[in-house]
Protein backbone atom coordinates (compact mmCIF):
# COMPACT_ATOMS: atom_id res chain seq x y z
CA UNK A 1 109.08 78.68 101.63
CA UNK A 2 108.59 75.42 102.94
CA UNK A 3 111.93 74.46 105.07
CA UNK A 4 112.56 70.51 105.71
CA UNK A 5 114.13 68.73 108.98
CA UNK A 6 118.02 68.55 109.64
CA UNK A 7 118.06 65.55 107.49
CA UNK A 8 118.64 65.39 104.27
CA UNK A 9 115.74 65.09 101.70
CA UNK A 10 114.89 64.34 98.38
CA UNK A 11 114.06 66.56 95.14
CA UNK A 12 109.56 67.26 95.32
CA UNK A 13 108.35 67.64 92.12
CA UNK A 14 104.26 68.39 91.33
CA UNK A 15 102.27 69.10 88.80
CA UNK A 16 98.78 70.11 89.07
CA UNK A 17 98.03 68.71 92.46
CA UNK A 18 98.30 70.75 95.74
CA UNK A 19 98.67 68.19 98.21
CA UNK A 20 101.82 66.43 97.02
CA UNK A 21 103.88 68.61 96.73
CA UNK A 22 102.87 71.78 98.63
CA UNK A 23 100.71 74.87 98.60
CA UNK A 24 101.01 78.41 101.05
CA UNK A 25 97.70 81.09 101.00
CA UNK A 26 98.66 84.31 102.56
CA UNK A 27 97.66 88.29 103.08
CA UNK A 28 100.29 90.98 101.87
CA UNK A 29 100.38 94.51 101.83
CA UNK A 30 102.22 96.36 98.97
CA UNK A 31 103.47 100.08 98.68
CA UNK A 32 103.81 101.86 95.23
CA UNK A 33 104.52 105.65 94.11
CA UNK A 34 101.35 106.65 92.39
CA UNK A 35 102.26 110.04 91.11
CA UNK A 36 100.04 110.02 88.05
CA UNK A 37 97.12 108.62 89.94
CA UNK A 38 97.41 110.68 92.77
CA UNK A 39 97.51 114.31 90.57
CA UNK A 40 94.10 113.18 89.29
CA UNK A 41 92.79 112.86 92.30
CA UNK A 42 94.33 116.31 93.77
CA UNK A 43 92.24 117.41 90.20
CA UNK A 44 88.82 115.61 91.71
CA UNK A 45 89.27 117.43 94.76
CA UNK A 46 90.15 121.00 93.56
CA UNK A 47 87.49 120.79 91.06
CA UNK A 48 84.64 120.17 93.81
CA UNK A 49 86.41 122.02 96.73
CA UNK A 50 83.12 124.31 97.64
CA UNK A 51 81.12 121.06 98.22
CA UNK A 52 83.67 118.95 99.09
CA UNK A 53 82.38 116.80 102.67
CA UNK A 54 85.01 114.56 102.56
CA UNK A 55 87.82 115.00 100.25
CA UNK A 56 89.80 111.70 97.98
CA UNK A 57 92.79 110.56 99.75
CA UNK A 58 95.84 109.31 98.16
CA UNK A 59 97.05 106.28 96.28
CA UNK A 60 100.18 104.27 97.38
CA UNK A 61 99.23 101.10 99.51
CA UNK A 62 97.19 98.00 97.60
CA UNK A 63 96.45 95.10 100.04
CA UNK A 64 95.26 91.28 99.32
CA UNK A 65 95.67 87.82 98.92
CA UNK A 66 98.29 85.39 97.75
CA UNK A 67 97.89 81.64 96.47
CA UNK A 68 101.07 79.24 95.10
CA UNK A 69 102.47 76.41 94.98
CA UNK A 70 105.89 74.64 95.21
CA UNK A 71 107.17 72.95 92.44
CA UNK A 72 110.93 71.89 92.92
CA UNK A 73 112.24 71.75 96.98
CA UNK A 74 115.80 70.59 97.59
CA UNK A 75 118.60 70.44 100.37
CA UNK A 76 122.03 71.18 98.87
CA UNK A 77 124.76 71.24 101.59
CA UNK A 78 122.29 72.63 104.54
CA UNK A 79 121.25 75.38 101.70
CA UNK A 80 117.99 74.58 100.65
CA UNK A 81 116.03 76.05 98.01
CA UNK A 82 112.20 76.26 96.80
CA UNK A 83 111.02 76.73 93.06
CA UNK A 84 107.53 78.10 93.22
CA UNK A 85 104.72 79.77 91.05
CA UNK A 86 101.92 81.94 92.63
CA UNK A 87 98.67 83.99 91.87
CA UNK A 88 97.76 87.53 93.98
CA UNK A 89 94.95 89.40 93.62
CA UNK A 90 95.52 93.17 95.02
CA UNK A 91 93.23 96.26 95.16
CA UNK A 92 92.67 99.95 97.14
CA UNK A 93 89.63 101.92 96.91
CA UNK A 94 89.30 105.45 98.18
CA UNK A 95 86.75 107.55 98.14
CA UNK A 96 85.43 111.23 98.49
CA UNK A 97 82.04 112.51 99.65
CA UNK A 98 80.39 115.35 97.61
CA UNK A 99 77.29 117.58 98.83
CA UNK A 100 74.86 117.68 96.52
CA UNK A 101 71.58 119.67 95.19
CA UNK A 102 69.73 117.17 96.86
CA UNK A 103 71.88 115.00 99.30
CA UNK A 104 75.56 113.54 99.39
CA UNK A 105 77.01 111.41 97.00
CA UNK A 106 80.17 109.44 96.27
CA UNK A 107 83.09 109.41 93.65
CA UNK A 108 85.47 106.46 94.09
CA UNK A 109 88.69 105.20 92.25
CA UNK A 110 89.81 101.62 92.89
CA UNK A 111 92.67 100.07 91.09
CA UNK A 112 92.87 96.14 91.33
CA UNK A 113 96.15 94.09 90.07
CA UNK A 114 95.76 90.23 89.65
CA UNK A 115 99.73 89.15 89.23
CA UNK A 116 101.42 86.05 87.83
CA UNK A 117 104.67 85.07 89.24
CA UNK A 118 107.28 82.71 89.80
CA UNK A 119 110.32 82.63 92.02
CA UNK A 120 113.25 81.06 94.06
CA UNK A 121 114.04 81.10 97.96
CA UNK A 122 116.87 79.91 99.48
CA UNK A 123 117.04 79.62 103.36
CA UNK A 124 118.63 77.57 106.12
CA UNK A 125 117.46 76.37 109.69
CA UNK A 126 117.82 78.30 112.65
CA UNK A 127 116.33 75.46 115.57
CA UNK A 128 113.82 72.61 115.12
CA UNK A 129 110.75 74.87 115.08
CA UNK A 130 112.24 77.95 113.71
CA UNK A 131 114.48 78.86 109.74
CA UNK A 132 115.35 81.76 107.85
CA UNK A 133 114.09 82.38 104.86
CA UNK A 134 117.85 84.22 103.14
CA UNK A 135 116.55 85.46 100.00
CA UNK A 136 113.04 85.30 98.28
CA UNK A 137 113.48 86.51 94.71
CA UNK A 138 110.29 86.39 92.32
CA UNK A 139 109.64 87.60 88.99
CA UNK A 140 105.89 88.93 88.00
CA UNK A 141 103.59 90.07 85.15
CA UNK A 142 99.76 90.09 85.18
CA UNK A 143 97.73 93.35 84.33
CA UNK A 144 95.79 96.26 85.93
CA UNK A 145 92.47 97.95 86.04
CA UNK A 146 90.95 101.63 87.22
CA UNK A 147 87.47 101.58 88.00
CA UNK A 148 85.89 105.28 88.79
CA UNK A 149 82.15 105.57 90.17
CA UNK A 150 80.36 108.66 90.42
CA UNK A 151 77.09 108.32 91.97
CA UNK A 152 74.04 111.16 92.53
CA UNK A 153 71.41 110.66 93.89
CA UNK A 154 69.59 112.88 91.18
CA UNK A 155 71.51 110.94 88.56
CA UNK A 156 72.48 107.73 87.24
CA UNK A 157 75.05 105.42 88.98
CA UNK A 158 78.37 106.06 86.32
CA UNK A 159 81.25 103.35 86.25
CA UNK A 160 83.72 103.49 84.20
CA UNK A 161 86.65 101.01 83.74
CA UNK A 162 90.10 101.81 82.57
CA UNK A 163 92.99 99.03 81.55
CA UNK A 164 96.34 98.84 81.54
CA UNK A 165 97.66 99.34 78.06
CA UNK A 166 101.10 97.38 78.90
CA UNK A 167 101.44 96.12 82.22
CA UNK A 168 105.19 95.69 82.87
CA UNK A 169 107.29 93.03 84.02
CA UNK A 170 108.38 93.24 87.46
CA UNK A 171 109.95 91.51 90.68
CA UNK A 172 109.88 91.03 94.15
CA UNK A 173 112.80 90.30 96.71
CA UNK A 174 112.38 90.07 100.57
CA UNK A 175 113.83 87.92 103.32
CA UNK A 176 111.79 86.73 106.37
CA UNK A 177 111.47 83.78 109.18
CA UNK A 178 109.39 80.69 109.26
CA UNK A 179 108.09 78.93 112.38
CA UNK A 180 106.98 75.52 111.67
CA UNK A 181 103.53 75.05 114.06
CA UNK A 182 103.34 70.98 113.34
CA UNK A 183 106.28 69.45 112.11
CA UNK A 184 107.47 69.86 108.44
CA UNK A 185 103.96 69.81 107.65
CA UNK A 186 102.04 72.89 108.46
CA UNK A 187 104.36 76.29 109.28
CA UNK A 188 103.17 80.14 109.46
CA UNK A 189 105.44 82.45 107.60
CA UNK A 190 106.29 86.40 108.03
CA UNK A 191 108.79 88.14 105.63
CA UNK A 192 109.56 91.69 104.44
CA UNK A 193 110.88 93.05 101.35
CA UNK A 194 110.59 95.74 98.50
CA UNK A 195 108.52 95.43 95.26
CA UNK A 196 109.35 96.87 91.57
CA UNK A 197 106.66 97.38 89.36
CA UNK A 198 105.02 100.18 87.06
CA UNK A 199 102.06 100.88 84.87
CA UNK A 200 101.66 102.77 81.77
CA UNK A 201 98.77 104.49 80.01
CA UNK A 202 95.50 102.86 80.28
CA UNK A 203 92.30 102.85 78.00
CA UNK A 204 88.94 102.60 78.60
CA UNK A 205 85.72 100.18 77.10
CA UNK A 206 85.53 102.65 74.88
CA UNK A 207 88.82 103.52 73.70
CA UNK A 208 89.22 106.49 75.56
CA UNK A 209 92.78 107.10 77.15
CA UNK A 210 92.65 107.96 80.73
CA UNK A 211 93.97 111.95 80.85
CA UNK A 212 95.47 113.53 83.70
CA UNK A 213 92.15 114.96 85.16
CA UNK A 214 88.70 114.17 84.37
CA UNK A 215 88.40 117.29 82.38
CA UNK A 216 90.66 116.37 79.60
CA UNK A 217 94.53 116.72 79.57
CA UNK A 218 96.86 115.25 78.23
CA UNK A 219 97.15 111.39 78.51
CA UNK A 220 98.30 109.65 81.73
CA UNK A 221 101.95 108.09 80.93
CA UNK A 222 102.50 106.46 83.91
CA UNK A 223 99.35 106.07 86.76
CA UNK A 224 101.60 104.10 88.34
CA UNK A 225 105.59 104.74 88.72
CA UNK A 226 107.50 102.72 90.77
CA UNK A 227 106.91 100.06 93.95
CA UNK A 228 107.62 100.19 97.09
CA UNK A 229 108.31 98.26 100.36
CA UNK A 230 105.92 95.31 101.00
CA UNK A 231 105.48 92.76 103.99
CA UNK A 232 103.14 89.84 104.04
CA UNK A 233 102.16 86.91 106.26
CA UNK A 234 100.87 83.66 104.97
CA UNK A 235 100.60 79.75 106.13
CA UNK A 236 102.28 77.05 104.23
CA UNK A 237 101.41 73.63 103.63
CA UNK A 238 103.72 70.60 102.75
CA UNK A 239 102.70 67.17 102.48
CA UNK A 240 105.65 64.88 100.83
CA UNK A 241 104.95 61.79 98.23
């Protein structure tokens, strides 16, 4: 959130264009209950236990990047409030290591989530150089993909990719501090909050529904069940008209 002087300032609106209104580019890192997900990989590693090098680890933590921009910034009563939109791209690989007739190979699962969102933030100055960002709140949609690799080196590279069937609505709230570094203009912000968001079934190129192991099953309901706490750092940028 972009927080203005003491005095009193005027409503910013923008459309399309960065600089006159206000833009912020940061890194966050996102915790989620992956029970679905993470039984298919306890599968992938019971399954290849006797060769197993280096067995899958678990799901839970996706980490990335986060672009917005402001669209609506006002000062009501030393209250001021931010209407923004944003784009963040998230993902987490892991990996297991498998001995083979002939070497050691890899199987892999990443899941990547590119998310839509808008929200509102109300905060208030602390000092000159330092305000507190109250409330964040932020509502999200965008969608979700599995990709699993399983690589031999006797065999063909295989990659499949699996999609979200219905990516659900979710939202974000957090609360955090801002320290402007010059002026209004340029400020580096730290906040810390929890994330609510799930994933249903999801299908393949094919049309094949992604089971609860890779030997069949039945289908996968929910890969992905709930969020999770989240905390993020990211640099804002406000130039006024």
């Amino acid at each position: 959130m972009f927080v203005l002087g003491a005095e009193a300032q005027s409503t910013k609106f923008g459309f399309g264009c960065l600089g006159l209104v206000g833009g912020f580019a940061g890194y966050e890192v996102k915790n989620y209950s992956a029970t679905g997900l993470n039984q298919y990989i306890a599968a992938i590693n019971e399954r290849r236990k006797d060769s197993l090098l280096t067995a899958m680890g678990e799901m839970g933590q996706l980490k990335g990047y986060r672009l917005g921009m402001n669209l609506i910034r006002n000062r009501i009563s030393g209250l001021e409030y931010t209407v923004k939109v944003f784009y963040e791209t998230l993902s987490e690989l892991k990996e297991a290591q498998i001995k083979g007739r002939s070497g050691i190979y890899k199987n892999s699962l990443e899941l990547k989530q590119n998310v839509f969102g808008a929200g509102l933030e109300l905060g208030t100055p602390i000092t000159k150089i330092i305000s507190w960002k109250i409330l964040e709140l932020e509502f999200t949609y965008g969608t979700a993909q599995l990709f699993k690799k399983t690589e031999d080196i006797n065999d063909p590279v295989s990659r499949v990719k699996y999609t979200a069937d219905n990516y659900r609505a979710g939202f974000n709230f957090a609360s955090g501090f801002i320290l402007f570094l010059i002026d209004n203009n340029i400020s580096l912000e730290g906040k810390m909050g929890y994330s609510e968001f799930s994933i249903g079934p999801m299908t393949d190129e094919d049309g094949n529904k992604l089971a609860t192991s890779e030997s069949g099953g039945n289908i996968m309901e929910s890969p992905i069940t709930k969020g999770g706490l989240f905390y993020g750092v990211q640099f804002n940028l406000s130039i006024p008209l």
